[in-house]
Protein backbone atom coordinates (compact mmCIF):
# COMPACT_ATOMS: atom_id res chain seq x y z
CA UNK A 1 7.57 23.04 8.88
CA UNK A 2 6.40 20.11 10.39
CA UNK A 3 5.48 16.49 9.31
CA UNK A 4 1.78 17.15 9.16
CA UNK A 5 1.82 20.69 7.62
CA UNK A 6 4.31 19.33 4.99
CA UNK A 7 1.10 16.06 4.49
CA UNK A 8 -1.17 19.45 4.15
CA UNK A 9 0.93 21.42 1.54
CA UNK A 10 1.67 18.13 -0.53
CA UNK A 11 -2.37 17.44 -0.39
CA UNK A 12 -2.92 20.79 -1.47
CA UNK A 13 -0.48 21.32 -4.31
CA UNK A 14 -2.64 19.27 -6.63
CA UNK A 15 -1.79 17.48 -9.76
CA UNK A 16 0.57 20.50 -10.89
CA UNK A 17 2.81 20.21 -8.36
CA UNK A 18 2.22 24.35 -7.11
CA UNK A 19 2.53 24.20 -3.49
CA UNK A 20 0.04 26.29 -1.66
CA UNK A 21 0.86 28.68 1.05
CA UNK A 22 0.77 27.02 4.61
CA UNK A 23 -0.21 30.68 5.99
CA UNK A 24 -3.72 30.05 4.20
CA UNK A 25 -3.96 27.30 6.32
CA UNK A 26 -6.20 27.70 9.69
């Protein structure tokens, strides 16, 4: 995983802290 798709998963895990799968990602 790289720097910015770790910035993307941490942006999309929200307040709760539930990452969200990268593969979602375009």
């Amino acid at each position: 995983m790289g720097p910015v798709e770790h910035v993307i998963t941490v942006a999309r895990s929200g307040p709760t802290g539930r990452p969200h799968p990268v593969s979602g990602l375009p």
